[in-house]
C-alpha atoms as a PDB file:
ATOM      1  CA  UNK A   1      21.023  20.688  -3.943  1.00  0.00           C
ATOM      2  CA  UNK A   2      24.114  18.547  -5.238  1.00  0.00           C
ATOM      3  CA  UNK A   3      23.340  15.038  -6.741  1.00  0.00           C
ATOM      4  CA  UNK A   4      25.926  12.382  -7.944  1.00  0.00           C
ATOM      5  CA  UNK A   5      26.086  11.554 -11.674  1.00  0.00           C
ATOM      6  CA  UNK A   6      24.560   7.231 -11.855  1.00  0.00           C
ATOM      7  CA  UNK A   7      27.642   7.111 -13.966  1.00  0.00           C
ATOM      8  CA  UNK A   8      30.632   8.775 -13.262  1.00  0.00           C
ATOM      9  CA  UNK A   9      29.737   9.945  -9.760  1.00  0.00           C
ATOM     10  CA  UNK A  10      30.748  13.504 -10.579  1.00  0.00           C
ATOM     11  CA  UNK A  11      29.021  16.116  -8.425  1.00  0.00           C
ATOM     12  CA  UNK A  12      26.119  17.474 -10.550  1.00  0.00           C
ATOM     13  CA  UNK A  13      24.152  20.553  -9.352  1.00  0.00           C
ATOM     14  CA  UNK A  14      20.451  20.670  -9.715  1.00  0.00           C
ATOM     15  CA  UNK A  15      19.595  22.633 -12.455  1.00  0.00           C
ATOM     16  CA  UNK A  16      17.936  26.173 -11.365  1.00  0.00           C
ATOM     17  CA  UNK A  17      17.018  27.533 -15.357  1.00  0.00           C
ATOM     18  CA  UNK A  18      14.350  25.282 -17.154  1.00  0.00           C
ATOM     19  CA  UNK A  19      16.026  26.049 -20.626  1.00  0.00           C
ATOM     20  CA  UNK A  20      19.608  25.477 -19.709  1.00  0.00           C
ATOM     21  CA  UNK A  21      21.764  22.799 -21.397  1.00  0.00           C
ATOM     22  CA  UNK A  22      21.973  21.403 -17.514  1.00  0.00           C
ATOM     23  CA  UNK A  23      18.126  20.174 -17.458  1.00  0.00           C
ATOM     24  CA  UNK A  24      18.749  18.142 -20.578  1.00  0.00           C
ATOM     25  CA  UNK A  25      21.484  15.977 -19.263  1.00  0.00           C
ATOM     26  CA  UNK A  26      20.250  16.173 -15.918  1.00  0.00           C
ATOM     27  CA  UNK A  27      20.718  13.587 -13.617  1.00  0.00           C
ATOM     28  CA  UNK A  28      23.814  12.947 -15.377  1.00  0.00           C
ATOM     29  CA  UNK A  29      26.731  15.620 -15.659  1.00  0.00           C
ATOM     30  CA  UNK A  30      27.032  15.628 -18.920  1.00  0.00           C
ATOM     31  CA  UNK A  31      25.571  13.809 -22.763  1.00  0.00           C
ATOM     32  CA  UNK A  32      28.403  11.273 -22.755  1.00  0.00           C
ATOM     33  CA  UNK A  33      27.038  10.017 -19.257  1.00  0.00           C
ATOM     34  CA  UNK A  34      23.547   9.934 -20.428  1.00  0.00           C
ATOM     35  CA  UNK A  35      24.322   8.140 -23.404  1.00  0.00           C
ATOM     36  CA  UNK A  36      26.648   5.650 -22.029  1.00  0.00           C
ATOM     37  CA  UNK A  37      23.530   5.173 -19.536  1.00  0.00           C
ATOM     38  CA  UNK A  38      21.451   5.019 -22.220  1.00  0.00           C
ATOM     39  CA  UNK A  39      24.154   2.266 -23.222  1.00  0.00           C
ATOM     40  CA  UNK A  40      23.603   0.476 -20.798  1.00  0.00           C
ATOM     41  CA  UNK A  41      20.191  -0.422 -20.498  1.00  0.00           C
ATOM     42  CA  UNK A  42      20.004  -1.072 -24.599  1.00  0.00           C
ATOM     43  CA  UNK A  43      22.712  -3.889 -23.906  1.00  0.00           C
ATOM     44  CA  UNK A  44      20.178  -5.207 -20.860  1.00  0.00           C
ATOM     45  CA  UNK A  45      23.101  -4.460 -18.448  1.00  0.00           C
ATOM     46  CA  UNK A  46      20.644  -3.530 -15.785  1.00  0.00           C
ATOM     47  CA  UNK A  47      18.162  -5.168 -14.837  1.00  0.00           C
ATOM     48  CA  UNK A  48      14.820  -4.390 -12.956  1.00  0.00           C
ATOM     49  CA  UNK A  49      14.084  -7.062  -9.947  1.00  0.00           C
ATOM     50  CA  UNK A  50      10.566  -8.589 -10.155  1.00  0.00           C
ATOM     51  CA  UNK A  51       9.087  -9.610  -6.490  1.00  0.00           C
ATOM     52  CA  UNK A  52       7.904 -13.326  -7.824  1.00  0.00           C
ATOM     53  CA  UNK A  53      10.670 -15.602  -9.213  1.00  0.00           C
ATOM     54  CA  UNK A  54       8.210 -18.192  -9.657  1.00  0.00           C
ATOM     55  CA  UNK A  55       6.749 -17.214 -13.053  1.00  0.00           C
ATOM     56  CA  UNK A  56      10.416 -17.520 -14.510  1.00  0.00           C
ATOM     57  CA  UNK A  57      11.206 -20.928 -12.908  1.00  0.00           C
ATOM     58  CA  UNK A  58       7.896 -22.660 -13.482  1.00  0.00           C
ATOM     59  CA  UNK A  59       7.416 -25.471 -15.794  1.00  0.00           C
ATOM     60  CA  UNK A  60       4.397 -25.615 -18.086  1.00  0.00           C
ATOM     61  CA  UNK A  61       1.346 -27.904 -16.539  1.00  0.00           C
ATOM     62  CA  UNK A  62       0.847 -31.602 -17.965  1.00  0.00           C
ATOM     63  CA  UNK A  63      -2.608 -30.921 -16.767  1.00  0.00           C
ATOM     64  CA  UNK A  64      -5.181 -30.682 -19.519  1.00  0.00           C
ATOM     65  CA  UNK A  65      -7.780 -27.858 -18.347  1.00  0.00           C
ATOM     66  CA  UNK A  66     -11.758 -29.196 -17.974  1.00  0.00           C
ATOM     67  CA  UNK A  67     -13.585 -28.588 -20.807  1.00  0.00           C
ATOM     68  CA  UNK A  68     -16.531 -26.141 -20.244  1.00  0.00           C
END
């Protein structure tokens, strides 16, 4: 089965040996791409999208809780 590389979009074969060089890189075709990945998400360039917005945009409460 053929995959694209996230980074380069370089066809990258699924790798069929568990101890060949491909499984370490794998998804990507080769280190560079994995590292410049790796890059990537160290310099926040990607982002992961949360389903509520609302814990971002909301303002602290003037409200005092009760005292129990």
């Amino acid at each position: 089965m053929e995959h694209k590389c996230p980074v380069c979009h370089k066809a990258v074969r699924a790798p069929v040996q568990e101890q060949s060089e491909e499984v370490k890189v794998f998804p990507f075709c080769c280190r560079r791409c994995k590292l410049v990945d790796l890059g990537a998400w160290l310099d926040a360039k990607y982002r992961i999208a949360s389903g509520s917005q609302s814990q971002e945009s909301s303002e602290p409460s003037d409200t005092v809780p009760p005292r129990l």
